[in-house]
PDB file of N, CA and C in Angstrom:
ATOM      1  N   UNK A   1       0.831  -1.192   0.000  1.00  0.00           N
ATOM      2  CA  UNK A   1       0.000   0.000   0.000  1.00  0.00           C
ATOM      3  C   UNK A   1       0.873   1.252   0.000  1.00  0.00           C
ATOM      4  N   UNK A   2       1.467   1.563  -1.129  1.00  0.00           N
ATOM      5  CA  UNK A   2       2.620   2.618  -1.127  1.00  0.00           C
ATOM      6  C   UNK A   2       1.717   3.772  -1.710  1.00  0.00           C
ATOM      7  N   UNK A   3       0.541   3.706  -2.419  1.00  0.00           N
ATOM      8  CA  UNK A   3      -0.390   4.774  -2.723  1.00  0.00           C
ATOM      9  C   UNK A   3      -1.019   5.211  -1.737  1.00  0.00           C
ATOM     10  N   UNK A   4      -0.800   6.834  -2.044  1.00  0.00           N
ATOM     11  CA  UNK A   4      -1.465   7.648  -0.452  1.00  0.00           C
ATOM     12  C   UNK A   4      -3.378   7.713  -0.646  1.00  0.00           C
ATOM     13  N   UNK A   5      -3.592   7.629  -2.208  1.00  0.00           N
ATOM     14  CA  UNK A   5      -5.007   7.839  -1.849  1.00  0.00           C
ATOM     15  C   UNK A   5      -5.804   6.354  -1.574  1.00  0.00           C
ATOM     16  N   UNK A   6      -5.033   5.268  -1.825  1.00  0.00           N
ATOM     17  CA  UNK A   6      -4.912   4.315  -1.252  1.00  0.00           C
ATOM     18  C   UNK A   6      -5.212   3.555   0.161  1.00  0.00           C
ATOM     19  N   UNK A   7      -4.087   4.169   1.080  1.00  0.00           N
ATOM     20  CA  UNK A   7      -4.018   4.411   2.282  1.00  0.00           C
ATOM     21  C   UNK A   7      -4.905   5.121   2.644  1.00  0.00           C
ATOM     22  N   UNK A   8      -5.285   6.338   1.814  1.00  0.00           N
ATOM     23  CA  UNK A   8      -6.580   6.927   2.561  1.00  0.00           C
ATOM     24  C   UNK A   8      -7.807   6.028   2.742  1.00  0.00           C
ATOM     25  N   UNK A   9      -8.173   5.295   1.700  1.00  0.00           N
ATOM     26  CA  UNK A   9      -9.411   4.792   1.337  1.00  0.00           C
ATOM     27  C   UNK A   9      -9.626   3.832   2.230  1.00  0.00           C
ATOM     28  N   UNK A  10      -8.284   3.371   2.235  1.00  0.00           N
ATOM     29  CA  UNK A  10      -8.331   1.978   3.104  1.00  0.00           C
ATOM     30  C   UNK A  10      -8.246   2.381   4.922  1.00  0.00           C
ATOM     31  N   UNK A  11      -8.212   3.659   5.288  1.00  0.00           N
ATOM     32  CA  UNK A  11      -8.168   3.684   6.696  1.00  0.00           C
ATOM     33  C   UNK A  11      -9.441   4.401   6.934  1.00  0.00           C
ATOM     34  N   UNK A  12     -10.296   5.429   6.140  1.00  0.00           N
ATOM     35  CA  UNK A  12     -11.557   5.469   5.848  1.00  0.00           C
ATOM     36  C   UNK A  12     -12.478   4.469   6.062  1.00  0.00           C
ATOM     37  N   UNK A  13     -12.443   3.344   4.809  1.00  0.00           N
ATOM     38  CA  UNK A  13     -12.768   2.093   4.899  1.00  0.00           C
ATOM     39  C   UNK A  13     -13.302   1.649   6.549  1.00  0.00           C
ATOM     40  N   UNK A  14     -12.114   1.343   6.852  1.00  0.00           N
ATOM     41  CA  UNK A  14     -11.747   0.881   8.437  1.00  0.00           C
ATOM     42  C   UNK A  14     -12.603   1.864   9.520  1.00  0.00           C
ATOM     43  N   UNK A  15     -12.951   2.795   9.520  1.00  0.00           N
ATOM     44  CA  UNK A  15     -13.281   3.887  10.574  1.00  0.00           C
ATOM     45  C   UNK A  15     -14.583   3.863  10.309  1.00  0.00           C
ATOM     46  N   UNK A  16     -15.530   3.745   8.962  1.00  0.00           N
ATOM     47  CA  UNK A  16     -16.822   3.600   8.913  1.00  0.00           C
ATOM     48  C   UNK A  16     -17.015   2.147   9.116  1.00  0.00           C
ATOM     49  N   UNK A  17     -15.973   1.003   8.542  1.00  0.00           N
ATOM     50  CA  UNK A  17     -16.962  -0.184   9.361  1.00  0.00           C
ATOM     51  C   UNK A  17     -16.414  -0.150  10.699  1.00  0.00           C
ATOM     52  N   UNK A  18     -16.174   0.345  11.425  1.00  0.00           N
ATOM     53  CA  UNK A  18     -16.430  -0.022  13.036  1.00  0.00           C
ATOM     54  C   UNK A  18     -17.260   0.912  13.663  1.00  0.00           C
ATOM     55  N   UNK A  19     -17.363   2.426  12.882  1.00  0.00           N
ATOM     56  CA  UNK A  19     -18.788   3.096  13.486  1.00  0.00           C
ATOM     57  C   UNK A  19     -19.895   3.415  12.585  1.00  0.00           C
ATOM     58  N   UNK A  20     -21.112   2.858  13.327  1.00  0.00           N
ATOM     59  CA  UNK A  20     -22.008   2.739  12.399  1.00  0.00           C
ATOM     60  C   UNK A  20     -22.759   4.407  11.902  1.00  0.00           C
ATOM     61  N   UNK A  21     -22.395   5.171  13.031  1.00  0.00           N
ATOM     62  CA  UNK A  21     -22.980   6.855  12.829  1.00  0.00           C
ATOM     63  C   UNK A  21     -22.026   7.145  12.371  1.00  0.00           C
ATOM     64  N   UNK A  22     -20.947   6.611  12.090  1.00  0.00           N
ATOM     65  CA  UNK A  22     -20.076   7.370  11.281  1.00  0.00           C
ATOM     66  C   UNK A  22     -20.771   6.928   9.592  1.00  0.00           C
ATOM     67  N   UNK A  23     -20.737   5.905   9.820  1.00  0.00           N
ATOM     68  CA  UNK A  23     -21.057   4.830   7.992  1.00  0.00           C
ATOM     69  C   UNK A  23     -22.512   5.992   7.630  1.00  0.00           C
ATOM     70  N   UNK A  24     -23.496   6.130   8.092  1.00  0.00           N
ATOM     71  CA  UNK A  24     -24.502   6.543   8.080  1.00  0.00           C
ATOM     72  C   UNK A  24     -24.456   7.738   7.348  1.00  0.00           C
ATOM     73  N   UNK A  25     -23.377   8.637   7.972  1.00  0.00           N
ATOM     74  CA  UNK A  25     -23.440  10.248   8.031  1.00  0.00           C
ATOM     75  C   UNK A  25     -23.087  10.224   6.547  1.00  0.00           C
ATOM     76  N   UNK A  26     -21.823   9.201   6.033  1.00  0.00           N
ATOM     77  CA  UNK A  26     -20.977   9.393   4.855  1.00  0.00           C
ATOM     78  C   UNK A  26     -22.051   9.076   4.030  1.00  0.00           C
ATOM     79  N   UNK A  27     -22.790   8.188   3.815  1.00  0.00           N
ATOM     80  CA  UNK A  27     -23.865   7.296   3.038  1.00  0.00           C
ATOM     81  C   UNK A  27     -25.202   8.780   2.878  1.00  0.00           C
ATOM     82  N   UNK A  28     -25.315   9.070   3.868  1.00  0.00           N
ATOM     83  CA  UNK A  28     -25.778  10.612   3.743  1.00  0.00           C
ATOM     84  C   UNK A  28     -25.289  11.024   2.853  1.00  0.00           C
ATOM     85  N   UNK A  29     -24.048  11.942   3.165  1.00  0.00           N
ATOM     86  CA  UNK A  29     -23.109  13.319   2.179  1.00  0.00           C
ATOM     87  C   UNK A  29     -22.922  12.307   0.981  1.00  0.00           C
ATOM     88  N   UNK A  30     -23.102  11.276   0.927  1.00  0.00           N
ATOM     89  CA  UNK A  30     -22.380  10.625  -0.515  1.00  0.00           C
ATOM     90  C   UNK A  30     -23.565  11.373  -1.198  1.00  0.00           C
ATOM     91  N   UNK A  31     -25.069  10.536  -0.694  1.00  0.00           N
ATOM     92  CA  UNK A  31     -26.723  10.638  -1.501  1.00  0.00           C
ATOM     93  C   UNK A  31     -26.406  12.362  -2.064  1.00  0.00           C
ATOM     94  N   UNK A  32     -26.707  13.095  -0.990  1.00  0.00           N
ATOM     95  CA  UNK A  32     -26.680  14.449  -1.286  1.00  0.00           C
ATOM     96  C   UNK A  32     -25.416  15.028  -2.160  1.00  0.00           C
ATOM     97  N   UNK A  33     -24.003  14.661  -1.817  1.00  0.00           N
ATOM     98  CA  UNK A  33     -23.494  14.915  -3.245  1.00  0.00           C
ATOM     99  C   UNK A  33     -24.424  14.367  -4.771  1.00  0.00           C
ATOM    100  N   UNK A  34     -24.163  13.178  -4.911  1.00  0.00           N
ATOM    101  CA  UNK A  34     -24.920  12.668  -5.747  1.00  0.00           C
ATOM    102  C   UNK A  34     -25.842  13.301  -6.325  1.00  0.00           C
ATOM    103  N   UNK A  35     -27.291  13.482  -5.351  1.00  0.00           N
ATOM    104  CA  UNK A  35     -28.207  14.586  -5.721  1.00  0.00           C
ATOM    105  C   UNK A  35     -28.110  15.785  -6.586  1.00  0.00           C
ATOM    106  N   UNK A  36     -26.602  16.399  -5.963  1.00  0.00           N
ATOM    107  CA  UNK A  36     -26.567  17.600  -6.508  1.00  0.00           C
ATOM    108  C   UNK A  36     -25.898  17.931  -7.986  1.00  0.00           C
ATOM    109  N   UNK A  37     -25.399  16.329  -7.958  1.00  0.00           N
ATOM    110  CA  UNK A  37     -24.527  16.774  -9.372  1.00  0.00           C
ATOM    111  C   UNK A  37     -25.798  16.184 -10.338  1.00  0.00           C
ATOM    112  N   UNK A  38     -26.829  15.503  -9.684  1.00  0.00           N
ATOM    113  CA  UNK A  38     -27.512  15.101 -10.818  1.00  0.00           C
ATOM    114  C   UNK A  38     -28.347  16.059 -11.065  1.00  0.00           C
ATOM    115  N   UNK A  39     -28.486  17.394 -10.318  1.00  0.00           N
ATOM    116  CA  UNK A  39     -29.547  18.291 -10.371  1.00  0.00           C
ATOM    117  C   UNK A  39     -29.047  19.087 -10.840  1.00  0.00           C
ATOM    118  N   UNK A  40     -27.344  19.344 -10.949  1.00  0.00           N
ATOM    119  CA  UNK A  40     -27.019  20.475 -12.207  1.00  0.00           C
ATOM    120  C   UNK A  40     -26.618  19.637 -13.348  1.00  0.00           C
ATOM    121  N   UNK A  41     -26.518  18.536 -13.592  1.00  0.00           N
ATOM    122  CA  UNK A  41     -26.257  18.062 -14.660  1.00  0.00           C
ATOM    123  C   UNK A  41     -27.934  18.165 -15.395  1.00  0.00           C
ATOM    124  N   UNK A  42     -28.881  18.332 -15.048  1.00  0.00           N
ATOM    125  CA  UNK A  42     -30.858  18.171 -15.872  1.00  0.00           C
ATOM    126  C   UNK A  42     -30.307  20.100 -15.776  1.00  0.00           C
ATOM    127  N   UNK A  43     -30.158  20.781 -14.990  1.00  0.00           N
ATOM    128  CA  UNK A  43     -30.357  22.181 -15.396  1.00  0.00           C
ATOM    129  C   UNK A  43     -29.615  22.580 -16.685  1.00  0.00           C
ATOM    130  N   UNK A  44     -27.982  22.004 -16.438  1.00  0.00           N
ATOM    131  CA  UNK A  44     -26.814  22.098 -17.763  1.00  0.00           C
ATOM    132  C   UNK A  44     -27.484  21.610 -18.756  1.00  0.00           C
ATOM    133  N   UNK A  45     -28.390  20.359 -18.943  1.00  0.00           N
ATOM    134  CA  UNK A  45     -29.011  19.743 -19.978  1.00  0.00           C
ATOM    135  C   UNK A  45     -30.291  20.792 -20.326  1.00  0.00           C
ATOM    136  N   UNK A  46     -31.427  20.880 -19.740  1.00  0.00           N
ATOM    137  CA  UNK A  46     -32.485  21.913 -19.784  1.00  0.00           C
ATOM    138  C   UNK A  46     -31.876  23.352 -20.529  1.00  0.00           C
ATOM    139  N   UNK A  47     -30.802  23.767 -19.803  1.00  0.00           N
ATOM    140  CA  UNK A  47     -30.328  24.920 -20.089  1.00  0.00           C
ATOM    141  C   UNK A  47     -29.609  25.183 -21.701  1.00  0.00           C
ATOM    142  N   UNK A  48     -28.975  23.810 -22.380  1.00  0.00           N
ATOM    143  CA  UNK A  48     -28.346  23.793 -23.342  1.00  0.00           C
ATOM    144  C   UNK A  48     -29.833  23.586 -24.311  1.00  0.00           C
ATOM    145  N   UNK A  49     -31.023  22.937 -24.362  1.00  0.00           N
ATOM    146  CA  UNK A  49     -32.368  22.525 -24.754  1.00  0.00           C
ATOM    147  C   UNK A  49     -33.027  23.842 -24.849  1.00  0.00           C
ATOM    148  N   UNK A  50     -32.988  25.001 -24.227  1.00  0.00           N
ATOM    149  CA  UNK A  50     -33.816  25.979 -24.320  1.00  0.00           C
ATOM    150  C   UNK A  50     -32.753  26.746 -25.365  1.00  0.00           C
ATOM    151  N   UNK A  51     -31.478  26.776 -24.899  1.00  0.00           N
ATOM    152  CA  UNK A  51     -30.200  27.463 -26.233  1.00  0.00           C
ATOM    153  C   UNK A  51     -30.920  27.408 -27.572  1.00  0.00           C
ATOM    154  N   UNK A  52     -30.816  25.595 -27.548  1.00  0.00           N
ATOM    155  CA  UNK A  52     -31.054  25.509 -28.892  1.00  0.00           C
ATOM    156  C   UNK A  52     -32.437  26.109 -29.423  1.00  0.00           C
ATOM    157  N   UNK A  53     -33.114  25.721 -29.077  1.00  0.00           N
ATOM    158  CA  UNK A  53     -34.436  26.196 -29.129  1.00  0.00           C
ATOM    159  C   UNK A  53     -34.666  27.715 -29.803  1.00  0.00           C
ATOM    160  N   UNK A  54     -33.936  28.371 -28.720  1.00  0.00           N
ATOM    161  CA  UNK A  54     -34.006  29.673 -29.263  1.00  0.00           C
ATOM    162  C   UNK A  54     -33.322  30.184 -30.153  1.00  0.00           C
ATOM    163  N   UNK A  55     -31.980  29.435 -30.684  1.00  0.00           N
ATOM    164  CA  UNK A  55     -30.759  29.815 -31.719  1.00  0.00           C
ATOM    165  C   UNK A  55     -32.385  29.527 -32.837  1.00  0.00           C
ATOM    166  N   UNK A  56     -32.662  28.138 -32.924  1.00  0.00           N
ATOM    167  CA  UNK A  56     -33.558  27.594 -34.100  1.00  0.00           C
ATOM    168  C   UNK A  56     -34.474  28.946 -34.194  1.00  0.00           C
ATOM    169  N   UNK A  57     -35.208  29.421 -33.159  1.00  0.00           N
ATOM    170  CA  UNK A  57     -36.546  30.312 -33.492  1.00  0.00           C
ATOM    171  C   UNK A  57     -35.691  31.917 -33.979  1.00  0.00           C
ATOM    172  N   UNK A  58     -34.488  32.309 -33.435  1.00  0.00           N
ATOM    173  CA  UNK A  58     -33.908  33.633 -34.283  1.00  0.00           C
ATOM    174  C   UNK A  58     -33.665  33.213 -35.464  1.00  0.00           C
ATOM    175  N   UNK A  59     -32.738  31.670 -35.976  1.00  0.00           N
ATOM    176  CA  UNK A  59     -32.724  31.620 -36.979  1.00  0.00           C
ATOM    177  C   UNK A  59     -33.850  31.587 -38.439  1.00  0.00           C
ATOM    178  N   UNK A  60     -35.010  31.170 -37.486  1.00  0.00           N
ATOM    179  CA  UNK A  60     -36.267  30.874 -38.494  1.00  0.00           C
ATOM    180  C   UNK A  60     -36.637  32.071 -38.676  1.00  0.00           C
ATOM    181  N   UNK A  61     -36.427  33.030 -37.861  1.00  0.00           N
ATOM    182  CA  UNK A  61     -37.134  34.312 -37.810  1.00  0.00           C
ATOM    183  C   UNK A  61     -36.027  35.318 -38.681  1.00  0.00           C
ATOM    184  N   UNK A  62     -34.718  35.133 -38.893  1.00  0.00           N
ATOM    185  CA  UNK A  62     -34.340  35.852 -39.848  1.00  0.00           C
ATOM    186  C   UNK A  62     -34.331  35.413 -41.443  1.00  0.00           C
ATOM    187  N   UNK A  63     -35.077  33.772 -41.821  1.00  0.00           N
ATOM    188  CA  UNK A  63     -35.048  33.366 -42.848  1.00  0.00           C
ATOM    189  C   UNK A  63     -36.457  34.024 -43.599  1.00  0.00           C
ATOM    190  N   UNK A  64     -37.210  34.397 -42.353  1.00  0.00           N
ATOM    191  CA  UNK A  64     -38.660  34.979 -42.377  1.00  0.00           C
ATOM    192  C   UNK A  64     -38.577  36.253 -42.866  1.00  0.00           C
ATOM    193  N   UNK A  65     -37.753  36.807 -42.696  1.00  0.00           N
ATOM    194  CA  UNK A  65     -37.039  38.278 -42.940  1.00  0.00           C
ATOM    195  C   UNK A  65     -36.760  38.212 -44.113  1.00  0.00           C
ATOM    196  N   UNK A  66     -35.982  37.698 -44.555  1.00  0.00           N
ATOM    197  CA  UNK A  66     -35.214  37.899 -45.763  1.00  0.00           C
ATOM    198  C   UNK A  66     -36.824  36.816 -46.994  1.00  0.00           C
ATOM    199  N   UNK A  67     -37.157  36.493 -46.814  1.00  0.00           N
ATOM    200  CA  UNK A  67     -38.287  35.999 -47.404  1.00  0.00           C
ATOM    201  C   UNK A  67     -39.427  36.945 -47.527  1.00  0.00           C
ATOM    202  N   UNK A  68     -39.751  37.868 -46.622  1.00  0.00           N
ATOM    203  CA  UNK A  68     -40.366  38.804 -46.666  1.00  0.00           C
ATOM    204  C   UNK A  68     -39.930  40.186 -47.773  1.00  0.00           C
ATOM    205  N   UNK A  69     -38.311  40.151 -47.431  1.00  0.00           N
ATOM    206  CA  UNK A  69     -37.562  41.453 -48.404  1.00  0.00           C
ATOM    207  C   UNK A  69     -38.057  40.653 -50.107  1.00  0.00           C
ATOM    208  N   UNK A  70     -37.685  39.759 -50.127  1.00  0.00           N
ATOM    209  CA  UNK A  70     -38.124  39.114 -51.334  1.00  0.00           C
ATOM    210  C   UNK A  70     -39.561  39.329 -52.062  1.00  0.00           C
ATOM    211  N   UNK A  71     -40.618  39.134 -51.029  1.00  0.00           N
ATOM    212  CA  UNK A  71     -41.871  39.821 -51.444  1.00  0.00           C
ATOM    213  C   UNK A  71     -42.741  38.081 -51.617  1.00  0.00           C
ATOM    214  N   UNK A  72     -42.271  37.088 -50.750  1.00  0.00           N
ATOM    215  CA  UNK A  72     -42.689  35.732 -51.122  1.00  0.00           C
ATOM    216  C   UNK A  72     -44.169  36.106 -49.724  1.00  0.00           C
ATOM    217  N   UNK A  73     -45.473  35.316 -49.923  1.00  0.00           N
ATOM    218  CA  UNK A  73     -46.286  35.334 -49.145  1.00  0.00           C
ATOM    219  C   UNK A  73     -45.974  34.695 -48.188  1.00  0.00           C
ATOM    220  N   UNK A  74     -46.907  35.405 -46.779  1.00  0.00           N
ATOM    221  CA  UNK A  74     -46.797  35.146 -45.893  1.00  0.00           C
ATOM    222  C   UNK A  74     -46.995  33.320 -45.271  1.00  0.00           C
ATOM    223  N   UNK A  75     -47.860  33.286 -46.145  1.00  0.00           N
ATOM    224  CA  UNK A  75     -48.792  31.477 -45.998  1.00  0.00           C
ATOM    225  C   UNK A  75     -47.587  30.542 -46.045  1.00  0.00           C
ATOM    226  N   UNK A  76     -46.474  30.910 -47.451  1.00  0.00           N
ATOM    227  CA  UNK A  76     -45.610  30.309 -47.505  1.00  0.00           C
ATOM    228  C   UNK A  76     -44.511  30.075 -46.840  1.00  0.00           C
ATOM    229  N   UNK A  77     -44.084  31.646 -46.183  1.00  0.00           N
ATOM    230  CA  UNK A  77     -43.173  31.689 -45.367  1.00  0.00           C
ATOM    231  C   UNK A  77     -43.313  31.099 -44.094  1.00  0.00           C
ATOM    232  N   UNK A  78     -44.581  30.712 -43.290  1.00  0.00           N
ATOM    233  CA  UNK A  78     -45.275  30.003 -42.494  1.00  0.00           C
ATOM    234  C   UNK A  78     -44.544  28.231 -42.968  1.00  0.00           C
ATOM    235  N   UNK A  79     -45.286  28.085 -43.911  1.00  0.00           N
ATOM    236  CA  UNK A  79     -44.915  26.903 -44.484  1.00  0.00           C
ATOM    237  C   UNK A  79     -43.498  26.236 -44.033  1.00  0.00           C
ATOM    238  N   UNK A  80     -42.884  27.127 -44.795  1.00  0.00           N
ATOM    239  CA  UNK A  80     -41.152  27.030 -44.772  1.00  0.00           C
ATOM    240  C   UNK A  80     -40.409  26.854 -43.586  1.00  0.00           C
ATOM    241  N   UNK A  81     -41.574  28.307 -42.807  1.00  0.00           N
ATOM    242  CA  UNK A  81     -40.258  28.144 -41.210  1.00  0.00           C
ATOM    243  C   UNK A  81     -40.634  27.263 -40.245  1.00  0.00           C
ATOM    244  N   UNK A  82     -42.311  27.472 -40.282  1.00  0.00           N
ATOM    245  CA  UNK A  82     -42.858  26.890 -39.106  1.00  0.00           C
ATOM    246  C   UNK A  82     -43.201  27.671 -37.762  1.00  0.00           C
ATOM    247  N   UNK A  83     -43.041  29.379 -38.131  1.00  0.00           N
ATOM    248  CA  UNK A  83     -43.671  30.439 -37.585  1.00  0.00           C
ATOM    249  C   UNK A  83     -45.124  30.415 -37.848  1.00  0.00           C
ATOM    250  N   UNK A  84     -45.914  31.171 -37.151  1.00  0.00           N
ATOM    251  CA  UNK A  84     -46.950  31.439 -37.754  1.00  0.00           C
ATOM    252  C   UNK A  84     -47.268  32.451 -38.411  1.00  0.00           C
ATOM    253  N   UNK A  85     -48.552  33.039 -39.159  1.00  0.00           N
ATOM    254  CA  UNK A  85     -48.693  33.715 -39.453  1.00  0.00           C
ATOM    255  C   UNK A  85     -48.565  35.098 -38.988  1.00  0.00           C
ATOM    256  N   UNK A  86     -48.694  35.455 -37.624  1.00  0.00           N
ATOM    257  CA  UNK A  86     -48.933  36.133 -36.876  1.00  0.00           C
ATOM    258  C   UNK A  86     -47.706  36.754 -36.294  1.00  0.00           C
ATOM    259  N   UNK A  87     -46.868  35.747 -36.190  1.00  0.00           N
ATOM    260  CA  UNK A  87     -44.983  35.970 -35.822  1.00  0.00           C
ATOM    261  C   UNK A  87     -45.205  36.575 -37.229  1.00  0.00           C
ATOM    262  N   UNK A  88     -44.861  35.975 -38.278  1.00  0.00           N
ATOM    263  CA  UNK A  88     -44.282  36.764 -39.163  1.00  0.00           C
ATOM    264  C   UNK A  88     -44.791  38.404 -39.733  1.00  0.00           C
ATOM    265  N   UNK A  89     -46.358  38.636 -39.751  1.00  0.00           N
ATOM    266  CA  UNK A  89     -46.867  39.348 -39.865  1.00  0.00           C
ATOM    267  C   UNK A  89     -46.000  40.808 -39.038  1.00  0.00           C
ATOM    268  N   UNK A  90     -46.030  40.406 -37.962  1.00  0.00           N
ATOM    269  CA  UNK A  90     -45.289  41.185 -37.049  1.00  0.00           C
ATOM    270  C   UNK A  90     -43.985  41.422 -37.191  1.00  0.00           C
ATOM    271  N   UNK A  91     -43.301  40.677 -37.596  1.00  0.00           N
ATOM    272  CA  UNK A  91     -42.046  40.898 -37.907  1.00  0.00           C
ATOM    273  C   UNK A  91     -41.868  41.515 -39.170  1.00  0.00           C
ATOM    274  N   UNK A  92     -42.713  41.388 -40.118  1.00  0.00           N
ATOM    275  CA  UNK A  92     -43.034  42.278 -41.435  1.00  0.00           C
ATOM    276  C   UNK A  92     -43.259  43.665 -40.611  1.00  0.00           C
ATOM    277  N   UNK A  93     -44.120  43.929 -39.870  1.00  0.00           N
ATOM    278  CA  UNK A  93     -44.207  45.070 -39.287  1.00  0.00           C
ATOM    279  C   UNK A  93     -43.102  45.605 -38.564  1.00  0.00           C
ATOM    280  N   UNK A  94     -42.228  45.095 -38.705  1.00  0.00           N
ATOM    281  CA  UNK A  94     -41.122  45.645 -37.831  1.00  0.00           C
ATOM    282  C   UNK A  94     -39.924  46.167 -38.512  1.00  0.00           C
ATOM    283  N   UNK A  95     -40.022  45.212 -39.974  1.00  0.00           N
ATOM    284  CA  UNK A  95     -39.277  45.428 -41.179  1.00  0.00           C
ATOM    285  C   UNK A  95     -39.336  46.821 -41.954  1.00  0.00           C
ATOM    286  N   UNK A  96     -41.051  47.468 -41.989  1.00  0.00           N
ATOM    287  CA  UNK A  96     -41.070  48.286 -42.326  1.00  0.00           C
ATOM    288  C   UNK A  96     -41.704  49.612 -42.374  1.00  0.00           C
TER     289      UNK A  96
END
Protein backbone atom coordinates (compact mmCIF):
# COMPACT_ATOMS: atom_id res chain seq x y z
CA UNK A 1 0.00 0.00 0.00
CA UNK A 2 2.62 2.62 -1.13
CA UNK A 3 -0.39 4.77 -2.72
CA UNK A 4 -1.46 7.65 -0.45
CA UNK A 5 -5.01 7.84 -1.85
CA UNK A 6 -4.91 4.32 -1.25
CA UNK A 7 -4.02 4.41 2.28
CA UNK A 8 -6.58 6.93 2.56
CA UNK A 9 -9.41 4.79 1.34
CA UNK A 10 -8.33 1.98 3.10
CA UNK A 11 -8.17 3.68 6.70
CA UNK A 12 -11.56 5.47 5.85
CA UNK A 13 -12.77 2.09 4.90
CA UNK A 14 -11.75 0.88 8.44
CA UNK A 15 -13.28 3.89 10.57
CA UNK A 16 -16.82 3.60 8.91
CA UNK A 17 -16.96 -0.18 9.36
CA UNK A 18 -16.43 -0.02 13.04
CA UNK A 19 -18.79 3.10 13.49
CA UNK A 20 -22.01 2.74 12.40
CA UNK A 21 -22.98 6.86 12.83
CA UNK A 22 -20.08 7.37 11.28
CA UNK A 23 -21.06 4.83 7.99
CA UNK A 24 -24.50 6.54 8.08
CA UNK A 25 -23.44 10.25 8.03
CA UNK A 26 -20.98 9.39 4.85
CA UNK A 27 -23.86 7.30 3.04
CA UNK A 28 -25.78 10.61 3.74
CA UNK A 29 -23.11 13.32 2.18
CA UNK A 30 -22.38 10.62 -0.51
CA UNK A 31 -26.72 10.64 -1.50
CA UNK A 32 -26.68 14.45 -1.29
CA UNK A 33 -23.49 14.91 -3.24
CA UNK A 34 -24.92 12.67 -5.75
CA UNK A 35 -28.21 14.59 -5.72
CA UNK A 36 -26.57 17.60 -6.51
CA UNK A 37 -24.53 16.77 -9.37
CA UNK A 38 -27.51 15.10 -10.82
CA UNK A 39 -29.55 18.29 -10.37
CA UNK A 40 -27.02 20.48 -12.21
CA UNK A 41 -26.26 18.06 -14.66
CA UNK A 42 -30.86 18.17 -15.87
CA UNK A 43 -30.36 22.18 -15.40
CA UNK A 44 -26.81 22.10 -17.76
CA UNK A 45 -29.01 19.74 -19.98
CA UNK A 46 -32.48 21.91 -19.78
CA UNK A 47 -30.33 24.92 -20.09
CA UNK A 48 -28.35 23.79 -23.34
CA UNK A 49 -32.37 22.52 -24.75
CA UNK A 50 -33.82 25.98 -24.32
CA UNK A 51 -30.20 27.46 -26.23
CA UNK A 52 -31.05 25.51 -28.89
CA UNK A 53 -34.44 26.20 -29.13
CA UNK A 54 -34.01 29.67 -29.26
CA UNK A 55 -30.76 29.82 -31.72
CA UNK A 56 -33.56 27.59 -34.10
CA UNK A 57 -36.55 30.31 -33.49
CA UNK A 58 -33.91 33.63 -34.28
CA UNK A 59 -32.72 31.62 -36.98
CA UNK A 60 -36.27 30.87 -38.49
CA UNK A 61 -37.13 34.31 -37.81
CA UNK A 62 -34.34 35.85 -39.85
CA UNK A 63 -35.05 33.37 -42.85
CA UNK A 64 -38.66 34.98 -42.38
CA UNK A 65 -37.04 38.28 -42.94
CA UNK A 66 -35.21 37.90 -45.76
CA UNK A 67 -38.29 36.00 -47.40
CA UNK A 68 -40.37 38.80 -46.67
CA UNK A 69 -37.56 41.45 -48.40
CA UNK A 70 -38.12 39.11 -51.33
CA UNK A 71 -41.87 39.82 -51.44
CA UNK A 72 -42.69 35.73 -51.12
CA UNK A 73 -46.29 35.33 -49.14
CA UNK A 74 -46.80 35.15 -45.89
CA UNK A 75 -48.79 31.48 -46.00
CA UNK A 76 -45.61 30.31 -47.50
CA UNK A 77 -43.17 31.69 -45.37
CA UNK A 78 -45.28 30.00 -42.49
CA UNK A 79 -44.91 26.90 -44.48
CA UNK A 80 -41.15 27.03 -44.77
CA UNK A 81 -40.26 28.14 -41.21
CA UNK A 82 -42.86 26.89 -39.11
CA UNK A 83 -43.67 30.44 -37.58
CA UNK A 84 -46.95 31.44 -37.75
CA UNK A 85 -48.69 33.71 -39.45
CA UNK A 86 -48.93 36.13 -36.88
CA UNK A 87 -44.98 35.97 -35.82
CA UNK A 88 -44.28 36.76 -39.16
CA UNK A 89 -46.87 39.35 -39.86
CA UNK A 90 -45.29 41.18 -37.05
CA UNK A 91 -42.05 40.90 -37.91
CA UNK A 92 -43.03 42.28 -41.44
CA UNK A 93 -44.21 45.07 -39.29
CA UNK A 94 -41.12 45.65 -37.83
CA UNK A 95 -39.28 45.43 -41.18
CA UNK A 96 -41.07 48.29 -42.33
Amino acid sequence: MDTPGLKKAMTTLEFLSQNKEARALYEMRKKALLDEQSALDYAESRGRAEGKLEGKTERDKEIAASMLQKGLPVSLIAEVTGLSETEIEALNKKLH
